[in-house]
Protein backbone atom coordinates (compact mmCIF):
# COMPACT_ATOMS: atom_id res chain seq x y z
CA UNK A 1 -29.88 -20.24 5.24
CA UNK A 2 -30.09 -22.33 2.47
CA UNK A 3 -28.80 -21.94 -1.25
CA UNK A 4 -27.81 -23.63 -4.19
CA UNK A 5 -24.05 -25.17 -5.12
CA UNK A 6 -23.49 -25.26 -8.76
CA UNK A 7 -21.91 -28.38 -9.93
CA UNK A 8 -18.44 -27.61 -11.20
CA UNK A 9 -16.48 -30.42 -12.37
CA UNK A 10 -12.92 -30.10 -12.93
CA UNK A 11 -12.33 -30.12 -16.32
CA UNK A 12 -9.03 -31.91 -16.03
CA UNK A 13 -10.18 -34.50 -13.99
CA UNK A 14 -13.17 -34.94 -16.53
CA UNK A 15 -10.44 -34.92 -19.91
CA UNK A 16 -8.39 -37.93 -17.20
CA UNK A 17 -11.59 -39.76 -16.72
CA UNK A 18 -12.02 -39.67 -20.88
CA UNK A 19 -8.40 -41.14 -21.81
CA UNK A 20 -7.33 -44.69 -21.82
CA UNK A 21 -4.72 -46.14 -18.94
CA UNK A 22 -2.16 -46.39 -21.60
CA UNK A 23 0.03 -43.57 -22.90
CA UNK A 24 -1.57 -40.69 -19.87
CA UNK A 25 -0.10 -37.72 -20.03
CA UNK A 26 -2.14 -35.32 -18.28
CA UNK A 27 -0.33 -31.95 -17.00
CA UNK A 28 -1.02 -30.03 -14.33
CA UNK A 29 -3.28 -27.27 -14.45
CA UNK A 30 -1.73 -24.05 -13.50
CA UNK A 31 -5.00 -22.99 -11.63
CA UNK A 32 -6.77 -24.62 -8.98
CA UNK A 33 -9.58 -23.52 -6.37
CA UNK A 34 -9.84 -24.66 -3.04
CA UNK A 35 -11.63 -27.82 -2.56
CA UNK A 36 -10.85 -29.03 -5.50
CA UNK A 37 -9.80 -32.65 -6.38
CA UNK A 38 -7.31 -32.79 -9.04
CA UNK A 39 -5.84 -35.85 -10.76
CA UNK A 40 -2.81 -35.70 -13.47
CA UNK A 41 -0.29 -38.09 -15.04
CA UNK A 42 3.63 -38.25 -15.36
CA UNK A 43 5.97 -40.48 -16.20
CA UNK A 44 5.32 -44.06 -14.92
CA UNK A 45 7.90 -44.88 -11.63
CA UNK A 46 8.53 -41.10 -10.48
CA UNK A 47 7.72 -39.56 -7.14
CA UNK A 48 5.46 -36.96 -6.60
CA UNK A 49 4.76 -34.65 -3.58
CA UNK A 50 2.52 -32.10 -3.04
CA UNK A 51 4.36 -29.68 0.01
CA UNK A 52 5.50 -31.94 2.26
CA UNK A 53 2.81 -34.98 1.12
CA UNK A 54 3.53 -37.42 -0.79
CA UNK A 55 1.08 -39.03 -3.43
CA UNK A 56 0.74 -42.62 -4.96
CA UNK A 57 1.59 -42.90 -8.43
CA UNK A 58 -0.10 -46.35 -10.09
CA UNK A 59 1.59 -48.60 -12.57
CA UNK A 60 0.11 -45.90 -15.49
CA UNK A 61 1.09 -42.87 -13.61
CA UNK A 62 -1.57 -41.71 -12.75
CA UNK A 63 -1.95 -39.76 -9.16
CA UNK A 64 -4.64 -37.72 -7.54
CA UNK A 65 -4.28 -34.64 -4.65
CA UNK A 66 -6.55 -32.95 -3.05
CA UNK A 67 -6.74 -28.61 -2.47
CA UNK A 68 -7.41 -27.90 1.01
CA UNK A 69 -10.51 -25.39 1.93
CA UNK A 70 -8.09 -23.11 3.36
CA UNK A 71 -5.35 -23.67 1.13
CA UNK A 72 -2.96 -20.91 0.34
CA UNK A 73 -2.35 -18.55 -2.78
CA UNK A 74 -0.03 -20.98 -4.05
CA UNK A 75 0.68 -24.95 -3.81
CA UNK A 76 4.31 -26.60 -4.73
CA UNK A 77 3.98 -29.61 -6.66
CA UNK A 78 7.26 -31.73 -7.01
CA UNK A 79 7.82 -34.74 -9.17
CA UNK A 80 11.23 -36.66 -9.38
CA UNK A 81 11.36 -38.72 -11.92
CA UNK A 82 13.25 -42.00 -12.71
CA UNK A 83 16.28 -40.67 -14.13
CA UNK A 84 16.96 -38.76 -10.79
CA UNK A 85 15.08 -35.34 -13.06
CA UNK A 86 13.11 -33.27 -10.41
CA UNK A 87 10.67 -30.62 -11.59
CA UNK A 88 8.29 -28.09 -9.78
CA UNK A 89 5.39 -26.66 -10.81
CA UNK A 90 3.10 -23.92 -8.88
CA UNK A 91 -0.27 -23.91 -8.89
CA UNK A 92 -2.37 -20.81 -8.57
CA UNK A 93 -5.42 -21.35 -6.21
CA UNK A 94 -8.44 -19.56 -6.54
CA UNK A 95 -9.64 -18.25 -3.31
CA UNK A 96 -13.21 -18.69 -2.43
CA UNK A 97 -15.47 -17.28 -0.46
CA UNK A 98 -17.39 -18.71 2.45
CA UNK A 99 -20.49 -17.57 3.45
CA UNK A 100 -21.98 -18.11 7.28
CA UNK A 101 -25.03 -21.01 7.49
CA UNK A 102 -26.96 -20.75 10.46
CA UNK A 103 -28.67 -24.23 11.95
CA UNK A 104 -31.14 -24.50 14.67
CA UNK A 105 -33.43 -27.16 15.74
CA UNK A 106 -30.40 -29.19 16.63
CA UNK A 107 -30.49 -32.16 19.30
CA UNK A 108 -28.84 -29.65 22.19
CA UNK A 109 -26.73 -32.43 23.65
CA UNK A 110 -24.60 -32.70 20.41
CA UNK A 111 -24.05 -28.98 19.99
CA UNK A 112 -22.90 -28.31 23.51
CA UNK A 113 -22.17 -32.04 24.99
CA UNK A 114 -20.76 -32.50 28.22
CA UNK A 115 -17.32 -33.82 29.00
CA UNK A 116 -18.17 -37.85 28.82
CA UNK A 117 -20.02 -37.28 25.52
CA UNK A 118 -17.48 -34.89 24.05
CA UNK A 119 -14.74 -37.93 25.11
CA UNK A 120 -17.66 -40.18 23.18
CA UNK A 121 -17.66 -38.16 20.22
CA UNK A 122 -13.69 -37.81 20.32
CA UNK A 123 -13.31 -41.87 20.10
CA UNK A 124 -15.75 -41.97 17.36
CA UNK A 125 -14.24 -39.35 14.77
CA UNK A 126 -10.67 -40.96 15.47
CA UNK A 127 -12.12 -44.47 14.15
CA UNK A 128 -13.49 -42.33 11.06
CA UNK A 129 -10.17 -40.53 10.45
CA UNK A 130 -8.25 -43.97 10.98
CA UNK A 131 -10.34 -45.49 8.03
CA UNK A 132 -9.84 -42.11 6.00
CA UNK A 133 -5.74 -43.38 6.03
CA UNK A 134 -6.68 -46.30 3.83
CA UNK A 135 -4.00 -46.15 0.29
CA UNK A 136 -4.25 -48.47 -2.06
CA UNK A 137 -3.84 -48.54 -5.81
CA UNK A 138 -7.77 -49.26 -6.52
CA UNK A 139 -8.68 -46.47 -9.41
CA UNK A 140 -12.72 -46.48 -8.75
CA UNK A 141 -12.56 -43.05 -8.70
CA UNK A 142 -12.25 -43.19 -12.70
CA UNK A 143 -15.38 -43.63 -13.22
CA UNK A 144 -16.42 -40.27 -12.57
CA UNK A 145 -18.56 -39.33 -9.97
CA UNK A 146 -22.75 -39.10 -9.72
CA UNK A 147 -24.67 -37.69 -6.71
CA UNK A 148 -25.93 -40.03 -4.06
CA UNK A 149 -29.60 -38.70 -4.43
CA UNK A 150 -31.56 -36.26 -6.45
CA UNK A 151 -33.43 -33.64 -4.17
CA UNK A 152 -33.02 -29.51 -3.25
CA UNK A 153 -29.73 -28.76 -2.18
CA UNK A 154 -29.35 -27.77 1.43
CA UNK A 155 -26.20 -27.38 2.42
CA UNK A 156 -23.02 -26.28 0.94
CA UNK A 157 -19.03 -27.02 0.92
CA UNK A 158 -16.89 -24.25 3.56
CA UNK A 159 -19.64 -22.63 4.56
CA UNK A 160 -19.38 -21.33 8.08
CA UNK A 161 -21.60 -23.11 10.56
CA UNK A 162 -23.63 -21.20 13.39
CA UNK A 163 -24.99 -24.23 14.89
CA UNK A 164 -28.06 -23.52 17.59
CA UNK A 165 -26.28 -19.87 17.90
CA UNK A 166 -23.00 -21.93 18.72
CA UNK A 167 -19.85 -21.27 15.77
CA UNK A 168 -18.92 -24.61 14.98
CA UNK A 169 -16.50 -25.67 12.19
CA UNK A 170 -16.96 -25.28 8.83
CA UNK A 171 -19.50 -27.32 6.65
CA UNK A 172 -17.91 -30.13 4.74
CA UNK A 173 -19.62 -31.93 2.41
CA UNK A 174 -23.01 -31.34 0.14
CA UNK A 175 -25.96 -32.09 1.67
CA UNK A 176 -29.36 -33.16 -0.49
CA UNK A 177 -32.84 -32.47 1.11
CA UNK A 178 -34.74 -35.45 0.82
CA UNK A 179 -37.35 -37.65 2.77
CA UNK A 180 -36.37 -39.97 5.31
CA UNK A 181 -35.89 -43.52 3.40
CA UNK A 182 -34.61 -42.30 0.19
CA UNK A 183 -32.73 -44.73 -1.23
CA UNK A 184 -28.56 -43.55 -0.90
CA UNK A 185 -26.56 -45.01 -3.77
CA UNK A 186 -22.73 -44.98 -4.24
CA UNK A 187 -21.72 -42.39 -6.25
CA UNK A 188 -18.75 -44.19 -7.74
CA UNK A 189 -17.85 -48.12 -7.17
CA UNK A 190 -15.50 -49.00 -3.95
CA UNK A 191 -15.23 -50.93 -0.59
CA UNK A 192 -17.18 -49.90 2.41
CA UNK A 193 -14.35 -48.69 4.55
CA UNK A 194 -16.57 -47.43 7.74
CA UNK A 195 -19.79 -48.42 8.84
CA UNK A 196 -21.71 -47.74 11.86
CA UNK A 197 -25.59 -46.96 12.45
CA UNK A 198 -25.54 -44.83 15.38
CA UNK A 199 -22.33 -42.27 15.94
CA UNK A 200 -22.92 -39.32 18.28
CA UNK A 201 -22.91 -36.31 15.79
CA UNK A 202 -22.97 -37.82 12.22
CA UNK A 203 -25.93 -41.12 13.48
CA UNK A 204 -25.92 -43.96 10.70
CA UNK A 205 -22.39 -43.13 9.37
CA UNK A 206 -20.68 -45.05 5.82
CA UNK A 207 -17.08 -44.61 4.35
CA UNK A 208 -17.08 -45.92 0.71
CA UNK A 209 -12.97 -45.53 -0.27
CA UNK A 210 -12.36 -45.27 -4.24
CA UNK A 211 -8.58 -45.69 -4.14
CA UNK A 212 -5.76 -43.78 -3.84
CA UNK A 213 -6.63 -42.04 -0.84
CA UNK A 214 -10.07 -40.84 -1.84
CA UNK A 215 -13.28 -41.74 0.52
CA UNK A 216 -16.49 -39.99 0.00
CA UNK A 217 -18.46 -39.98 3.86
CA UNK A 218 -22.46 -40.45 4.09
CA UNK A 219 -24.12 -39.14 7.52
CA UNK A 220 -27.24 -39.06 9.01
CA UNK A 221 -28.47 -42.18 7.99
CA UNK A 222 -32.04 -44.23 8.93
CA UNK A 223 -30.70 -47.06 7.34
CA UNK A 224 -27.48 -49.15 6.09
CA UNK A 225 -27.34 -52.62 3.66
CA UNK A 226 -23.40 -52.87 3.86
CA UNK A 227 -20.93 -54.12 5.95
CA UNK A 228 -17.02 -52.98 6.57
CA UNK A 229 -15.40 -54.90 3.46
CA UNK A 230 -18.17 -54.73 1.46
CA UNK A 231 -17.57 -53.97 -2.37
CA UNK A 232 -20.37 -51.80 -3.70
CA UNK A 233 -20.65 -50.73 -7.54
CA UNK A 234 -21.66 -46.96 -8.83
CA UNK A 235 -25.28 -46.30 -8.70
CA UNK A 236 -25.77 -49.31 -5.74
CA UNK A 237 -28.22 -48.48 -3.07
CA UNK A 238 -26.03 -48.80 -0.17
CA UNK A 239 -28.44 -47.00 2.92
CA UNK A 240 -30.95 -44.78 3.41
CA UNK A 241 -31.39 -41.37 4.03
CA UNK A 242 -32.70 -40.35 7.54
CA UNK A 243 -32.12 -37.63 10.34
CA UNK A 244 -29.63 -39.32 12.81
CA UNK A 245 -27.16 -37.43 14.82
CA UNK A 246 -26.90 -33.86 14.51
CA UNK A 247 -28.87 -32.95 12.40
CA UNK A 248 -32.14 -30.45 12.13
CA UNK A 249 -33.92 -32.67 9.35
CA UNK A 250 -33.99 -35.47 6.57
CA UNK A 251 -30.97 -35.09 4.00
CA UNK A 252 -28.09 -36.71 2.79
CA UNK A 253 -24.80 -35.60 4.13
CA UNK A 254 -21.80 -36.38 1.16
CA UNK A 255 -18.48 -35.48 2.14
CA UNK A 256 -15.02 -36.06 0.23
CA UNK A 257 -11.91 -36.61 1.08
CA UNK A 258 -8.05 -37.63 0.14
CA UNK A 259 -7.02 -38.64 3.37
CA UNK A 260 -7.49 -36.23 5.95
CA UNK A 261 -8.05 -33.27 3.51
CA UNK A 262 -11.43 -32.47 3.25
CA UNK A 263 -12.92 -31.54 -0.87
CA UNK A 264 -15.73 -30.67 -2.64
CA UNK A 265 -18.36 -32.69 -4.06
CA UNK A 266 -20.08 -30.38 -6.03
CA UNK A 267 -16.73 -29.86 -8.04
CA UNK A 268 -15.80 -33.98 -8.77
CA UNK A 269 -16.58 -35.06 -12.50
CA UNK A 270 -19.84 -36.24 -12.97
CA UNK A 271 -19.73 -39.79 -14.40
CA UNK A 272 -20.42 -40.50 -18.51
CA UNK A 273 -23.99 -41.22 -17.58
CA UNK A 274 -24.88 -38.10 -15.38
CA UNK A 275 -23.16 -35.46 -18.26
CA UNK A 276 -25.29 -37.09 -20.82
């Protein structure tokens, strides 16, 4: 099943991206949706947490958070500022809908792998969640945000996956149908955090990290030009796209995160550029 994603920016992140460091005072919205990336100012040197997480806020105050694909009705955001001041604000989230993607053609072996591949394929997603812990005050993610490739869009954010008749987890990220050996650029600047050619499920596998807890993930790969450290600018060709791992064809996997929570693509803020 295949069907378009409309590309939804957030509209505060988008009115952030458009102000200058100095004198940010973005609120909070009082609506959110699920999957959502949402960034907001407050008063330079205060604390914020959203639940029980805690988020960086830079020299200028500015800090981003992430809404879970699951997330509840409600999420508790608490800021304390320097004068000891705490406030609270709730945010409504929007609950979406999720519909069920069914994939066949899948390599067999990495739908139903056996119990020294699935021990394989264990190791390999805990070195791609360790680099997804990287937090540092780097504010790439300003930039805005423009897809990795142009092409028909394939796959979608939360939808459920029916892999080879197998239920698997959810789909998490945006995928872009393309040939193999498109050119994959960055779709904001950063540092290669990840990099490896040939994982189990996800094949040629890159983690570009934009600051602040935000990565954006690129699977299936034919092809990578970086290296772990690497700094790569928006719009740099970076890899290429290919069919590697699990996966039933040629296409660009992009996938989002702040740390461990897993967001969106089709709703981050396109870049100046792309909205023109």
């Amino acid at each position: 099943m295949r069907r378009n994603a409309r590309r939804r920016p957030s509209l505060l992140l988008v009115c952030l991206l458009c102000l200058p460091a100095a004198g940010l005072a973005a609120a909070l919205p009082a609506r959110v949706q699920q999957g959502q990336l949402i960034a907001a100012s407050t008063e330079p040197g205060s604390a914020v947490r959203i639940g029980e997480r805690e988020a960086r806020v830079d020299a200028d105050g500015r800090y981003v958070f992430g809404i879970e694909r699951d997330a509840p009705a409600s999420v508790t955001v608490t800021i304390r500022h320097r004068n000891g001041k705490t406030e609270q604000h709730s945010l409504q989230v929007v609950q979406r809908e999720y519909k069920i993607e069914r994939v066949d053609g899948l390599p067999p072996h990495t739908v139903t792998p056996d119990p020294d591949l699935a021990r394989r394929i264990a190791e390999e997603q805990a070195r791609v969640a360790k680099a997804r812990e990287r937090d540092d005050d780097r504010t790439d993610y300003l930039g805005g945000f423009r897809r990795p490739a142009e092409g028909r869009i394939s796959g979608v954010y939360g939808s459920q996956r029916i892999d080879n008749g197998v239920p698997k987890a959810p789909h998490y990220g945006l995928d872009i149908a393309v040939p193999t050996g498109t050119p994959v650029k960055a779709p904001a600047g950063g540092i290669v955090s990840f990099a490896a050619p040939d994982l189990i499920l996800t094949g040629g596998t890159v983690l570009i990290d934009h600051g602040h807890g935000l990565t954006s993930s690129f699977l299936h790969l034919s092809r990578i030009n970086v290296k772990l450290g690497d700094r790569v600018s928006q719009g740099q060709v970076f890899a290429a796209a290919g069919a590697t791992g699990r996966a039933s064809g040629p296409h660009v996997h992009w996938g989002f995160n702040w740390f461990d929570v897993r967001l969106d693509p089709a709703l981050l803020p396109a870049a100046a550029a792309a909205r023109k």
